[in-house]
PDB file of N, CA and C in Angstrom:
ATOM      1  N   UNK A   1       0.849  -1.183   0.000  1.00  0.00           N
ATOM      2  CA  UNK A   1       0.000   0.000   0.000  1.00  0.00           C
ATOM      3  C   UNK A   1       0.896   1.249   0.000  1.00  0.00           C
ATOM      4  N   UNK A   2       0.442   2.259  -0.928  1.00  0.00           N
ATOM      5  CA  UNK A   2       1.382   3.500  -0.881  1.00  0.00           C
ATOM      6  C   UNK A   2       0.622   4.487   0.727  1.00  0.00           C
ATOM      7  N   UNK A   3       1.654   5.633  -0.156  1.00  0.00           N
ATOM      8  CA  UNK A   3       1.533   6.044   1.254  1.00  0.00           C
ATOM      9  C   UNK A   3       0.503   7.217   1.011  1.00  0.00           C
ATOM     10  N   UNK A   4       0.577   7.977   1.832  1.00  0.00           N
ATOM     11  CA  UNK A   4      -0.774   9.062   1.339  1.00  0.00           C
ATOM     12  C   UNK A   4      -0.156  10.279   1.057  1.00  0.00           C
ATOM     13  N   UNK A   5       1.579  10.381   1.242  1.00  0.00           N
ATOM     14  CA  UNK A   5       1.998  11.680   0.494  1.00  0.00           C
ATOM     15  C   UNK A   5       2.322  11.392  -0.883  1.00  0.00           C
ATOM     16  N   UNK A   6       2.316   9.984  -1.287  1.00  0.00           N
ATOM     17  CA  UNK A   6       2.605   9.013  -2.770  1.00  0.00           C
ATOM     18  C   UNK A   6       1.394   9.313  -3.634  1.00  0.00           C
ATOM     19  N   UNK A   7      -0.130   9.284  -2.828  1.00  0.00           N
ATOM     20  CA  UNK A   7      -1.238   9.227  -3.300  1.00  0.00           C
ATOM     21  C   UNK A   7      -1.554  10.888  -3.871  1.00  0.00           C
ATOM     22  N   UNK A   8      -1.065  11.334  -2.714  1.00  0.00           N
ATOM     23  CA  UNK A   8      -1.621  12.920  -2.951  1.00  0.00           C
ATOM     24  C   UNK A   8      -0.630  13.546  -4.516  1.00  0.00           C
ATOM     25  N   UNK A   9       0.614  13.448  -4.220  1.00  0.00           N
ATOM     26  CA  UNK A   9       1.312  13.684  -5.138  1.00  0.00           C
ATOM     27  C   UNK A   9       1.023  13.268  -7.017  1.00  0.00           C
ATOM     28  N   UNK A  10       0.501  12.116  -6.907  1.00  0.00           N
ATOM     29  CA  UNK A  10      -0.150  11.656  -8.137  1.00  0.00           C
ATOM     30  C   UNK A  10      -1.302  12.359  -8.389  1.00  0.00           C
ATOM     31  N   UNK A  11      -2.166  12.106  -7.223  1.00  0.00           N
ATOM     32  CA  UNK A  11      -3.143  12.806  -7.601  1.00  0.00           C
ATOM     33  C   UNK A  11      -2.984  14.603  -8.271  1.00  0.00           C
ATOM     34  N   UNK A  12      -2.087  14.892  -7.611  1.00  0.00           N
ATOM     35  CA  UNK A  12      -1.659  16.363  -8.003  1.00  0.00           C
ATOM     36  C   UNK A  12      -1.459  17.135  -8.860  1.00  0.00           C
ATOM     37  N   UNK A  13      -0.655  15.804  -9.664  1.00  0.00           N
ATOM     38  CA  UNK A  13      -0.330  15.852 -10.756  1.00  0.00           C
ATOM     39  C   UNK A  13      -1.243  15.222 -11.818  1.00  0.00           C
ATOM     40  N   UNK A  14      -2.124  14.638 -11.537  1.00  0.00           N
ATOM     41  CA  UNK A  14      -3.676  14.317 -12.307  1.00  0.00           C
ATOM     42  C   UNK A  14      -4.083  16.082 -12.232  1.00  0.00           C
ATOM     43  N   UNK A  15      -4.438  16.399 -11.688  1.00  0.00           N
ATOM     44  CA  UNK A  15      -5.214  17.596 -11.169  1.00  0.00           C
ATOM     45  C   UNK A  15      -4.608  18.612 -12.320  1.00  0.00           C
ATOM     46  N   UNK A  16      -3.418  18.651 -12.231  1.00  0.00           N
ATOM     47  CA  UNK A  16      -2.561  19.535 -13.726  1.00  0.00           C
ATOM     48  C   UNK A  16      -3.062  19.234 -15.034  1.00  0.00           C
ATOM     49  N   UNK A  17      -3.443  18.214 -15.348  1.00  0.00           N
ATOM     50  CA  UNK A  17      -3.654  17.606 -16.468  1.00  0.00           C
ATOM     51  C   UNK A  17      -4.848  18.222 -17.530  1.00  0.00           C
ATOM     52  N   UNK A  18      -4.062  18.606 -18.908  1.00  0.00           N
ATOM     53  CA  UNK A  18      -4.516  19.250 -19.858  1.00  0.00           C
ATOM     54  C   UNK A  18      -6.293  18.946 -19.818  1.00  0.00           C
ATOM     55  N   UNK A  19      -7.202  19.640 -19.548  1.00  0.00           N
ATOM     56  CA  UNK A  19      -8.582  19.549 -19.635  1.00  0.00           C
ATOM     57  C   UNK A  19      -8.978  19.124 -18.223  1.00  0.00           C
ATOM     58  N   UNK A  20      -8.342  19.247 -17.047  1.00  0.00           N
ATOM     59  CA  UNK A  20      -9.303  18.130 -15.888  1.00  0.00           C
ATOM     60  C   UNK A  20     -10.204  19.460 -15.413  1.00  0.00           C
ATOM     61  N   UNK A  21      -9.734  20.654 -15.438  1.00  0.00           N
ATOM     62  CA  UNK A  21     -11.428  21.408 -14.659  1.00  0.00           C
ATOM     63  C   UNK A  21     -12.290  21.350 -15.315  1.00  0.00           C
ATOM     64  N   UNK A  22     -12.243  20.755 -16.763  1.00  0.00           N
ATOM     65  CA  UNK A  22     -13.601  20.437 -17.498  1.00  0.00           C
ATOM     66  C   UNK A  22     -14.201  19.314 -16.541  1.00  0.00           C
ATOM     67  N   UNK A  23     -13.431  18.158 -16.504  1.00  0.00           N
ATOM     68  CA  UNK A  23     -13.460  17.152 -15.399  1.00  0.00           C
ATOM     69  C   UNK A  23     -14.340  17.743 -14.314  1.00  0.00           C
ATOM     70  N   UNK A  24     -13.447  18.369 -13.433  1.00  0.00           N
ATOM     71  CA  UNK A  24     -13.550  19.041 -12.304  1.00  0.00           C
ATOM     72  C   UNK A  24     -15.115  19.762 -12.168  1.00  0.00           C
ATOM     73  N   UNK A  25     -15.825  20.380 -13.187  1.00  0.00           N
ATOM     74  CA  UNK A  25     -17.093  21.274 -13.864  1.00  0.00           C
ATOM     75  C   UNK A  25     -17.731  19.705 -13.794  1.00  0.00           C
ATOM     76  N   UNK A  26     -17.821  18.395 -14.163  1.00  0.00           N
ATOM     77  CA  UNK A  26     -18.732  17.883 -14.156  1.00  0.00           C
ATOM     78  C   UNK A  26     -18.940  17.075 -12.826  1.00  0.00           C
ATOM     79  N   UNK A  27     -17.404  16.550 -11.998  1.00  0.00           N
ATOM     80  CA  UNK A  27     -17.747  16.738 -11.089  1.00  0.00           C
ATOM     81  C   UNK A  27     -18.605  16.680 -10.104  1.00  0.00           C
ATOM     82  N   UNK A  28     -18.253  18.271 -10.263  1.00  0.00           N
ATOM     83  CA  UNK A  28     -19.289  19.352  -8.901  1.00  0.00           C
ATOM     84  C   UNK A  28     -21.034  19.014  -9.304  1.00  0.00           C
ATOM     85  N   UNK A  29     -20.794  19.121 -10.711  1.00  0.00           N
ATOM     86  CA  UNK A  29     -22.025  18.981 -11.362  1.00  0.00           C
ATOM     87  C   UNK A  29     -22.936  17.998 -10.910  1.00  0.00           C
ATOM     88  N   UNK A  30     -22.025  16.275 -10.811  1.00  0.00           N
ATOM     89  CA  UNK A  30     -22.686  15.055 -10.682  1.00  0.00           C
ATOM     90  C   UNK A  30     -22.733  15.078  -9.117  1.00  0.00           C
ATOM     91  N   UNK A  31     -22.274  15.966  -8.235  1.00  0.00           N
ATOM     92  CA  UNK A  31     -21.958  15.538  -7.038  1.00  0.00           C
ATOM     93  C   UNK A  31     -23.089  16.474  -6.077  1.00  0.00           C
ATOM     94  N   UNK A  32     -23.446  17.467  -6.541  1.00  0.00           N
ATOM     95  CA  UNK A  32     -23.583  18.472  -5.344  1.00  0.00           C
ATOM     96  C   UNK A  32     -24.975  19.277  -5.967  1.00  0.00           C
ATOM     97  N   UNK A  33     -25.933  18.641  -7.297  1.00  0.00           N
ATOM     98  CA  UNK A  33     -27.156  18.769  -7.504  1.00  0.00           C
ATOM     99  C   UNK A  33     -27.784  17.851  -6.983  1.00  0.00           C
ATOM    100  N   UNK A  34     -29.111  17.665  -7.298  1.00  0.00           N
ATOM    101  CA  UNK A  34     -30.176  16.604  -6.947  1.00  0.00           C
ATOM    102  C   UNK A  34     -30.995  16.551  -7.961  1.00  0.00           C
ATOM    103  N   UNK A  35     -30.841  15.775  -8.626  1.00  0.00           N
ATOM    104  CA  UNK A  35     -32.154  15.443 -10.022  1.00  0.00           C
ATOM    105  C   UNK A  35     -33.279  15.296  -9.723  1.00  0.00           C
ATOM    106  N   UNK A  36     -34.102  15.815 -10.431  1.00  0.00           N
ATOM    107  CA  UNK A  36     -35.774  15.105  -9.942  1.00  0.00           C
ATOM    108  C   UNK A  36     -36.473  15.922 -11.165  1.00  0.00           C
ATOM    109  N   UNK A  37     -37.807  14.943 -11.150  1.00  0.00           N
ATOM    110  CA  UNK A  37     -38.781  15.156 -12.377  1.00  0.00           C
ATOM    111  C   UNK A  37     -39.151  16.197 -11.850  1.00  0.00           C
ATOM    112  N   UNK A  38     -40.560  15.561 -11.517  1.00  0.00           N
ATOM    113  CA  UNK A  38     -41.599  16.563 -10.730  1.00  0.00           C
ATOM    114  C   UNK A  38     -41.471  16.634  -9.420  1.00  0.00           C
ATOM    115  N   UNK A  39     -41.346  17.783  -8.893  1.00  0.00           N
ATOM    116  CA  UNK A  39     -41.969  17.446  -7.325  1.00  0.00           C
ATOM    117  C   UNK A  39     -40.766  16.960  -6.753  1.00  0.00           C
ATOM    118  N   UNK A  40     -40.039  17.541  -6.146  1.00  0.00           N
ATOM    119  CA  UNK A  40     -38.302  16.127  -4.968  1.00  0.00           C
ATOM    120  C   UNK A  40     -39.339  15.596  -3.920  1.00  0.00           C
ATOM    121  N   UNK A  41     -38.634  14.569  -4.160  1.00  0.00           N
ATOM    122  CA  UNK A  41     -38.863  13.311  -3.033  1.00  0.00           C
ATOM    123  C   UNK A  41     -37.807  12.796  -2.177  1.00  0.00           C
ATOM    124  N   UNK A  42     -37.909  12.027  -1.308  1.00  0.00           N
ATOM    125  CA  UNK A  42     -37.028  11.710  -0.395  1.00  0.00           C
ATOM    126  C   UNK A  42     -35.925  10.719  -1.597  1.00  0.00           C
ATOM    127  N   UNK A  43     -36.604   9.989  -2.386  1.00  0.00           N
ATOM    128  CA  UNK A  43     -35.766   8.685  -2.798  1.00  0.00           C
ATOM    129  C   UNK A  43     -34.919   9.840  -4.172  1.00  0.00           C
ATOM    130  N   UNK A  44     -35.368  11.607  -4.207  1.00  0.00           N
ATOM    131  CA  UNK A  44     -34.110  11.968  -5.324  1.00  0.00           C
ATOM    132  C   UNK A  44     -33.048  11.870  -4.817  1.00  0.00           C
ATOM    133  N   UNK A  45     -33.099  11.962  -3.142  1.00  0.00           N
ATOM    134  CA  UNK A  45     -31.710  12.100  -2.896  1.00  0.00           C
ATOM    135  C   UNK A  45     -31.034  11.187  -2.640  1.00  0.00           C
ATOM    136  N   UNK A  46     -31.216   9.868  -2.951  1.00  0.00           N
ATOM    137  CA  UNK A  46     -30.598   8.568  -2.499  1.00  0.00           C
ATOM    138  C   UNK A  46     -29.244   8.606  -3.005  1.00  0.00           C
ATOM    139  N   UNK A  47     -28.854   9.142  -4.302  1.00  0.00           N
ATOM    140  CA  UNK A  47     -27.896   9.134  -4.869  1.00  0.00           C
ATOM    141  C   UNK A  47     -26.937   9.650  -4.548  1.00  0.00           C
ATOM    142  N   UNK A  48     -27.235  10.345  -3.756  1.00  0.00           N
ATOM    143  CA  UNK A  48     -25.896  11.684  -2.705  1.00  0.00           C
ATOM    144  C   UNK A  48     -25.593  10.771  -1.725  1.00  0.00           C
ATOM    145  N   UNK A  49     -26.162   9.455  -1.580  1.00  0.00           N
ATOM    146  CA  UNK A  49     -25.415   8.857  -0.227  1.00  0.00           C
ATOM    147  C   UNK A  49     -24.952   7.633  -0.809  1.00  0.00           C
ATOM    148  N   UNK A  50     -24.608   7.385  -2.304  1.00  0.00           N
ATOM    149  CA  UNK A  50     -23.660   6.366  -2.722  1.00  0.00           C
ATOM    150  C   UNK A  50     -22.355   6.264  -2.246  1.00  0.00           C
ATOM    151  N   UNK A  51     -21.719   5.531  -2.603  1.00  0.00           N
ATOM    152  CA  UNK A  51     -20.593   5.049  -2.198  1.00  0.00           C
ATOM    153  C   UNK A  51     -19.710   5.923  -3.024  1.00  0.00           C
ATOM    154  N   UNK A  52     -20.137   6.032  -4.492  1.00  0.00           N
ATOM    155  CA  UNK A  52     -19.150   6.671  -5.198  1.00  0.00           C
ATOM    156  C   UNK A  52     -19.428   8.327  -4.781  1.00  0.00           C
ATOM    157  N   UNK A  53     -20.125   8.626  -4.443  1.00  0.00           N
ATOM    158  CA  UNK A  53     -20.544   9.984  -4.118  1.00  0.00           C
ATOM    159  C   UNK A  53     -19.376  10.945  -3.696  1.00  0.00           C
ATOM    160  N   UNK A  54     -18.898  11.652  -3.915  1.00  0.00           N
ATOM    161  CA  UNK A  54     -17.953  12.483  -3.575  1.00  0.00           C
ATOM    162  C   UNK A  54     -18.487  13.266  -2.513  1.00  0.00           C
ATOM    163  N   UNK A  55     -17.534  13.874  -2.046  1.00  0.00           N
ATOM    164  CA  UNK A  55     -18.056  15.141  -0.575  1.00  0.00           C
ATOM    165  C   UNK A  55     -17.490  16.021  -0.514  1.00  0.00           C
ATOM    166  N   UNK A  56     -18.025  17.061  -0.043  1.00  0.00           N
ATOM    167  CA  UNK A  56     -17.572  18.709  -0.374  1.00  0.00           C
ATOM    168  C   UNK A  56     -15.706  18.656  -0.451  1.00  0.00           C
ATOM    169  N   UNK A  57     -15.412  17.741   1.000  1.00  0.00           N
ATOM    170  CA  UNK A  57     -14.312  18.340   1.440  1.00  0.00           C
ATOM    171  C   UNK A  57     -13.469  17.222   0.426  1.00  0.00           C
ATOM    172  N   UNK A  58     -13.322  16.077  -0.453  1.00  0.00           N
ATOM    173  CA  UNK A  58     -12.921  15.444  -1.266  1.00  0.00           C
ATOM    174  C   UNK A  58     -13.033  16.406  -2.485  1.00  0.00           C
ATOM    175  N   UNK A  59     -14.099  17.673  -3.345  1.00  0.00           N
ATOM    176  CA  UNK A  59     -14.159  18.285  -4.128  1.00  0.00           C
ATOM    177  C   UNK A  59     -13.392  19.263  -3.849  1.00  0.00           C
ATOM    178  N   UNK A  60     -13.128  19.758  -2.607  1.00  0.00           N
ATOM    179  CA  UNK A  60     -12.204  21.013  -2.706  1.00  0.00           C
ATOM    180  C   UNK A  60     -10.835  20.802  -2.388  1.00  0.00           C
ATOM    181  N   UNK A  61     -10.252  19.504  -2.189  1.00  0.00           N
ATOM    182  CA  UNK A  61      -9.478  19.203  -2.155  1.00  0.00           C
ATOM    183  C   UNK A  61      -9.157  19.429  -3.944  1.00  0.00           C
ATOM    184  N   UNK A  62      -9.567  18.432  -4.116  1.00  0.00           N
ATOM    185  CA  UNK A  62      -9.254  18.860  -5.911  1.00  0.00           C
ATOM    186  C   UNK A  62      -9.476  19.860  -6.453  1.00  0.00           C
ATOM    187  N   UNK A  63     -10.103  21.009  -5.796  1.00  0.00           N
ATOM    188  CA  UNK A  63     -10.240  21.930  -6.423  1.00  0.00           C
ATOM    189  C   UNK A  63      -8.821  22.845  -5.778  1.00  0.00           C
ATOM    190  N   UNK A  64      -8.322  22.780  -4.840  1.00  0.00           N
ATOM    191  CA  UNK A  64      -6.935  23.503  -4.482  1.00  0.00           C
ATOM    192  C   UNK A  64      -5.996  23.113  -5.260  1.00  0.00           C
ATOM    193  N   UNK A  65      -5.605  21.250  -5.280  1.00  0.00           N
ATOM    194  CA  UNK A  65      -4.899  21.116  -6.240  1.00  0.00           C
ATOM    195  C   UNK A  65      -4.934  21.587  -7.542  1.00  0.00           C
ATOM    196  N   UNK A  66      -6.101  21.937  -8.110  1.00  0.00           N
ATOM    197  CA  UNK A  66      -6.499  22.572  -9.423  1.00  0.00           C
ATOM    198  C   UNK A  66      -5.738  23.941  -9.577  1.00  0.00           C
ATOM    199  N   UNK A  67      -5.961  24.350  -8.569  1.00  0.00           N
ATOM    200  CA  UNK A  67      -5.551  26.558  -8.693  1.00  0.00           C
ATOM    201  C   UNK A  67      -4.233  26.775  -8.111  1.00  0.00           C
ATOM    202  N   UNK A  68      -3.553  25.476  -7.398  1.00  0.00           N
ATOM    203  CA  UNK A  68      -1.827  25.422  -7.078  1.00  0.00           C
ATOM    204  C   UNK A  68      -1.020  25.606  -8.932  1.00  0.00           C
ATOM    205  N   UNK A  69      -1.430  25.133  -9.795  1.00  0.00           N
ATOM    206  CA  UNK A  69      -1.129  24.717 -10.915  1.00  0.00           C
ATOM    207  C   UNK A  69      -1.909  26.383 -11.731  1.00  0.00           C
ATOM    208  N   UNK A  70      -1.491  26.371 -12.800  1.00  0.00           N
ATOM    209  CA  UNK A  70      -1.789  26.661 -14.162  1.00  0.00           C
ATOM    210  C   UNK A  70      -2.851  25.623 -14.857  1.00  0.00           C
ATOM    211  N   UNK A  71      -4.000  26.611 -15.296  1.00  0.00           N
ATOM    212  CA  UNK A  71      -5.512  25.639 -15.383  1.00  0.00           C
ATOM    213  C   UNK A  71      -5.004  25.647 -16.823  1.00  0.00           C
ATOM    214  N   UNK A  72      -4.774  24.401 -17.625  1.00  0.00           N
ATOM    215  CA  UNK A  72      -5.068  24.116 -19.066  1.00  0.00           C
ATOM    216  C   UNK A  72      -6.504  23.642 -19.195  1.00  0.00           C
ATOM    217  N   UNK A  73      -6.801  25.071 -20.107  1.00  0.00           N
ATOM    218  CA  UNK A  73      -8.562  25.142 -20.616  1.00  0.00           C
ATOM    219  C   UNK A  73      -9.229  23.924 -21.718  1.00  0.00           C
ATOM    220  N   UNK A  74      -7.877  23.570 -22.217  1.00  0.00           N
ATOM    221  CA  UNK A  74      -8.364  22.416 -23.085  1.00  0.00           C
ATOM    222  C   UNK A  74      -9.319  22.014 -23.176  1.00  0.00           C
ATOM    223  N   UNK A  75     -10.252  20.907 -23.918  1.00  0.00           N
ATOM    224  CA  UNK A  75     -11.813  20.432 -24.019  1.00  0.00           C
ATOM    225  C   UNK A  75     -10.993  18.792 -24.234  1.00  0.00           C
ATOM    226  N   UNK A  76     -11.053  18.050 -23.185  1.00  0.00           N
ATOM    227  CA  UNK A  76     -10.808  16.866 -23.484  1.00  0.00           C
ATOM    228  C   UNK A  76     -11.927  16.103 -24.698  1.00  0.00           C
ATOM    229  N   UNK A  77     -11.632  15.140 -24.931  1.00  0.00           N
ATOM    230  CA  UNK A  77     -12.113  14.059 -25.341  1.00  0.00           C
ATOM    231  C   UNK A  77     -12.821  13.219 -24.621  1.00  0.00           C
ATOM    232  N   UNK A  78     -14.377  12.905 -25.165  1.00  0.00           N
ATOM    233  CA  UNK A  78     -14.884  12.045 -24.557  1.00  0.00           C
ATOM    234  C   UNK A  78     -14.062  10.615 -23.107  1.00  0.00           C
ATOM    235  N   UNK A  79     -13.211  10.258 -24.305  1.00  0.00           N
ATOM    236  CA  UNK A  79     -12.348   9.139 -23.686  1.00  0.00           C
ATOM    237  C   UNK A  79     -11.312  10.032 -22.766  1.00  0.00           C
ATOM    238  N   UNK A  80     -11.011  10.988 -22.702  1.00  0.00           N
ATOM    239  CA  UNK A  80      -9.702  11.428 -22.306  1.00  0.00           C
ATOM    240  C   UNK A  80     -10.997  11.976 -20.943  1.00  0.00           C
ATOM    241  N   UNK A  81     -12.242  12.466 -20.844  1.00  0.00           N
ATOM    242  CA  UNK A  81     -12.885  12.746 -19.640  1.00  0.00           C
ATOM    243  C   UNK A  81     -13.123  12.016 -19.158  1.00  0.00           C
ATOM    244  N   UNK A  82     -13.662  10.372 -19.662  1.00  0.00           N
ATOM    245  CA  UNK A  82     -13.656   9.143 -18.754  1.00  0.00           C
ATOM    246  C   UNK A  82     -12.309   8.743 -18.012  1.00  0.00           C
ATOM    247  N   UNK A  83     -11.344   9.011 -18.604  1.00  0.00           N
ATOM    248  CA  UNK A  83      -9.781   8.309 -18.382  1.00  0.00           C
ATOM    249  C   UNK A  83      -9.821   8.794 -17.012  1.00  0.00           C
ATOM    250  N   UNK A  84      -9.667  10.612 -17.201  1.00  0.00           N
ATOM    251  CA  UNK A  84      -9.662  11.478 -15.773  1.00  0.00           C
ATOM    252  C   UNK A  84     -10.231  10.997 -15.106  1.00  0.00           C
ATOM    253  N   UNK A  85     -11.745  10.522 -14.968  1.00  0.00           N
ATOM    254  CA  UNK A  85     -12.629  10.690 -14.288  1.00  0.00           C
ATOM    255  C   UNK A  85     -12.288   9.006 -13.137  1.00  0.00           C
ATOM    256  N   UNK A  86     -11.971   8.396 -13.728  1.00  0.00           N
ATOM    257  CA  UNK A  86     -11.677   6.770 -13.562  1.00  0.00           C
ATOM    258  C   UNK A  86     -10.498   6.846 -12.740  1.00  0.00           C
ATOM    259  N   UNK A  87      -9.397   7.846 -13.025  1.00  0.00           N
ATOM    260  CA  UNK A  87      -8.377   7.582 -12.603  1.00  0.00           C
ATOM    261  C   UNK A  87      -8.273   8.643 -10.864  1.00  0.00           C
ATOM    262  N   UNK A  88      -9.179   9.506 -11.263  1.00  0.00           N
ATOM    263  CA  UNK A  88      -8.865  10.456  -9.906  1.00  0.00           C
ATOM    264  C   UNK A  88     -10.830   9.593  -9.042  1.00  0.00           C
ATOM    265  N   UNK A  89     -11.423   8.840  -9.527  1.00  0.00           N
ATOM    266  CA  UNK A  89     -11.770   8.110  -8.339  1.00  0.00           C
ATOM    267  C   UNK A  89     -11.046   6.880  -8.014  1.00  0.00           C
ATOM    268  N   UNK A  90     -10.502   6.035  -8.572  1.00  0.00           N
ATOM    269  CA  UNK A  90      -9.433   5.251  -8.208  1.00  0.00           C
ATOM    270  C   UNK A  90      -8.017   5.836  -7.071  1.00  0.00           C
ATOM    271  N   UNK A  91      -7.780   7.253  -7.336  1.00  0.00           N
ATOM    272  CA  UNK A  91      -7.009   7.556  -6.552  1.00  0.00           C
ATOM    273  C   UNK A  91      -7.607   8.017  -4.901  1.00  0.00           C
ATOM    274  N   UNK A  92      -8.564   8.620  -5.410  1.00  0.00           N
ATOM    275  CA  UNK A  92      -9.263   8.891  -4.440  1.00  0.00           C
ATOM    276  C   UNK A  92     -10.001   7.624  -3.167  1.00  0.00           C
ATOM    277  N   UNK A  93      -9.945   6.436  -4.163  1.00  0.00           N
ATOM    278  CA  UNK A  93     -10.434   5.421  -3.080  1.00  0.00           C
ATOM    279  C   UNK A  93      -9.042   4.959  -2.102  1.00  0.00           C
ATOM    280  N   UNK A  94      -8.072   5.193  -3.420  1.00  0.00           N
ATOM    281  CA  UNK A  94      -6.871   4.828  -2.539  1.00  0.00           C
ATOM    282  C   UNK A  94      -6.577   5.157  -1.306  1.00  0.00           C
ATOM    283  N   UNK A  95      -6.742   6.624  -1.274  1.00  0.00           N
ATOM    284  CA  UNK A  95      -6.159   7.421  -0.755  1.00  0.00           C
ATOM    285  C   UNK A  95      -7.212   7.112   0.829  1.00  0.00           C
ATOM    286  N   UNK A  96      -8.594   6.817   0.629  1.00  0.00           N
ATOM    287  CA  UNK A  96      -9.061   6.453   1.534  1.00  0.00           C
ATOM    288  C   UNK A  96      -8.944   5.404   2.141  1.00  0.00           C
ATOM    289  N   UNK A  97      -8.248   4.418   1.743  1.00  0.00           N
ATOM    290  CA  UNK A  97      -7.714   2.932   2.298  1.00  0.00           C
ATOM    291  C   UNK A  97      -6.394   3.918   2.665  1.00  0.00           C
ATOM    292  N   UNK A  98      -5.517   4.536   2.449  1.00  0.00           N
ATOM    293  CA  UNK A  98      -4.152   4.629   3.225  1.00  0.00           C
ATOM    294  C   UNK A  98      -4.968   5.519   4.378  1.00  0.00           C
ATOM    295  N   UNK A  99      -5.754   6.086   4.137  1.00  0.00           N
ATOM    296  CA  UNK A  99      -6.306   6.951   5.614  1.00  0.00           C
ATOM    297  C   UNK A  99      -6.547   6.286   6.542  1.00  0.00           C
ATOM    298  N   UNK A 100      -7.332   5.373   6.200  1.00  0.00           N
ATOM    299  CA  UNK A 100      -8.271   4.716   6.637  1.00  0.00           C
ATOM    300  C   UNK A 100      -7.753   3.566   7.465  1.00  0.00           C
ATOM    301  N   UNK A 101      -6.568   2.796   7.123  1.00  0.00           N
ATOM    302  CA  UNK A 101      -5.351   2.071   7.996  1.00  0.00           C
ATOM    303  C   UNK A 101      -5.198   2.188   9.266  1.00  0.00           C
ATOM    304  N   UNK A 102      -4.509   3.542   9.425  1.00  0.00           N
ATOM    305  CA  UNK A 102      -4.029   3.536  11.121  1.00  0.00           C
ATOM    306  C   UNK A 102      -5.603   3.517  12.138  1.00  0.00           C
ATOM    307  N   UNK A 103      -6.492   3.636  11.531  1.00  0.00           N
ATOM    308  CA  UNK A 103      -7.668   3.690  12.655  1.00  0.00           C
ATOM    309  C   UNK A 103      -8.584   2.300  12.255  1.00  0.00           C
ATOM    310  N   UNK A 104      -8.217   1.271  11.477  1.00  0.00           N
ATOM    311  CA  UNK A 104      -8.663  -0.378  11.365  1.00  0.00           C
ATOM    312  C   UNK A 104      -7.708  -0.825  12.881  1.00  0.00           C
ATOM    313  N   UNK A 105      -8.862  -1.361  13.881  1.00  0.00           N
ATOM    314  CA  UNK A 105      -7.947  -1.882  14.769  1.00  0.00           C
ATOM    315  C   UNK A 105      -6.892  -2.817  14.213  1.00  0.00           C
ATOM    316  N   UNK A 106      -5.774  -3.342  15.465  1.00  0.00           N
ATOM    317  CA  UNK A 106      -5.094  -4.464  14.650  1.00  0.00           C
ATOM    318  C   UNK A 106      -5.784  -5.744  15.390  1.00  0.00           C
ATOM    319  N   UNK A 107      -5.670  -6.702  14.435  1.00  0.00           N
ATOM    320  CA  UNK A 107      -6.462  -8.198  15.175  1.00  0.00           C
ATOM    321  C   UNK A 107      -5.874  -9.089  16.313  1.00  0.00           C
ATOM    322  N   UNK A 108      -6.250  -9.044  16.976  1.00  0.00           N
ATOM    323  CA  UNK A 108      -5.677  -9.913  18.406  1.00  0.00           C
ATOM    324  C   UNK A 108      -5.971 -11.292  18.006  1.00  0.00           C
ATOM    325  N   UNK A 109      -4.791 -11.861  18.502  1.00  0.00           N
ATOM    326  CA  UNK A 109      -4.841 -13.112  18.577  1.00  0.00           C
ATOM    327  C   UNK A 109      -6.007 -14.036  19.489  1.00  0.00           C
ATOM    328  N   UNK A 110      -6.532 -14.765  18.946  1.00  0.00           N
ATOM    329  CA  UNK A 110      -7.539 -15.737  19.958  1.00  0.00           C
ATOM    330  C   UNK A 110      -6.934 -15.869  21.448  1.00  0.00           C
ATOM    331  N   UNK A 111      -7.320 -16.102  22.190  1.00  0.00           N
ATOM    332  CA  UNK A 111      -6.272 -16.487  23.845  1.00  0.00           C
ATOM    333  C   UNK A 111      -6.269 -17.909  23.328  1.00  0.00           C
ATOM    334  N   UNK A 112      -5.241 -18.358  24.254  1.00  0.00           N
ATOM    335  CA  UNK A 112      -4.529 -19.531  24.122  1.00  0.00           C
ATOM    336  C   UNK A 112      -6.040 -20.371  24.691  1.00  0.00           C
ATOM    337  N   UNK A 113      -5.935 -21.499  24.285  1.00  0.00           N
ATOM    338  CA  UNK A 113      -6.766 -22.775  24.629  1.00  0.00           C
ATOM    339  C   UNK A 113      -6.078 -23.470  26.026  1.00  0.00           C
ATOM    340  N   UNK A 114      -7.118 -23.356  27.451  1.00  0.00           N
ATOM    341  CA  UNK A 114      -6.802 -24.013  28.272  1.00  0.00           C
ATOM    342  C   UNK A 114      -7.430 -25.448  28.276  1.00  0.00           C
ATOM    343  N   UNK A 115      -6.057 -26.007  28.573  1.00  0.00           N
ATOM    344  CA  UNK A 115      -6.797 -28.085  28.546  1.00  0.00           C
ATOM    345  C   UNK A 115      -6.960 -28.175  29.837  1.00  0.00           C
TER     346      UNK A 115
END
């Protein structure tokens, strides 16, 4: 498992990458509306409590890394916005398994078997 200054650093450098605040614009977009026909209901918002769901403080994280850098305005490519999109939630899960480590207790051994 890397480490989380390994994770951040990649990610960082994702974040530079020619077209990602287009990325970044859809995003916010998929993350922080609520769809609905007619009328919101309780079940529009089910989707804000997925797993893949991003959260404010995961979006502005990427959004600092975004404005540390020089924004290339570029218009990716269909494939080149999936690539981004795949690769900075993959990093992002990572990054939550290296967090997420030091506070998984560690497993104790069974006690010994008295005969």
């Amino acid at each position: 498992m890397r480490s989380e200054t390994e994770i951040f650093s990649e990610l960082e450098q994702l974040c530079g990458s020619a077209g990602y605040i287009h990325l970044y614009a859809d995003l916010v977009f998929r993350n922080t509306f609520v769809r609905f026909a007619e009328g919101i209901k309780g079940e529009d918002f089910h989707e804000s409590f997925g797993r893949d769901h991003l959260i404010r403080t995961e979006l502005t994280t990427l959004l600092g890394m975004i404005l540390k850098q020089k924004i290339d305005f570029t218009i990716p490519s269909a494939d080149g916005m999936a690539e981004l999109g795949t690769r900075t939630l993959t990093l992002l899960e990572e990054l939550h398994t290296a967090l997420a480590g030091p506070m998984r207790p560690t497993p104790t051994p069974p006690p010994p078997m008295i005969s």
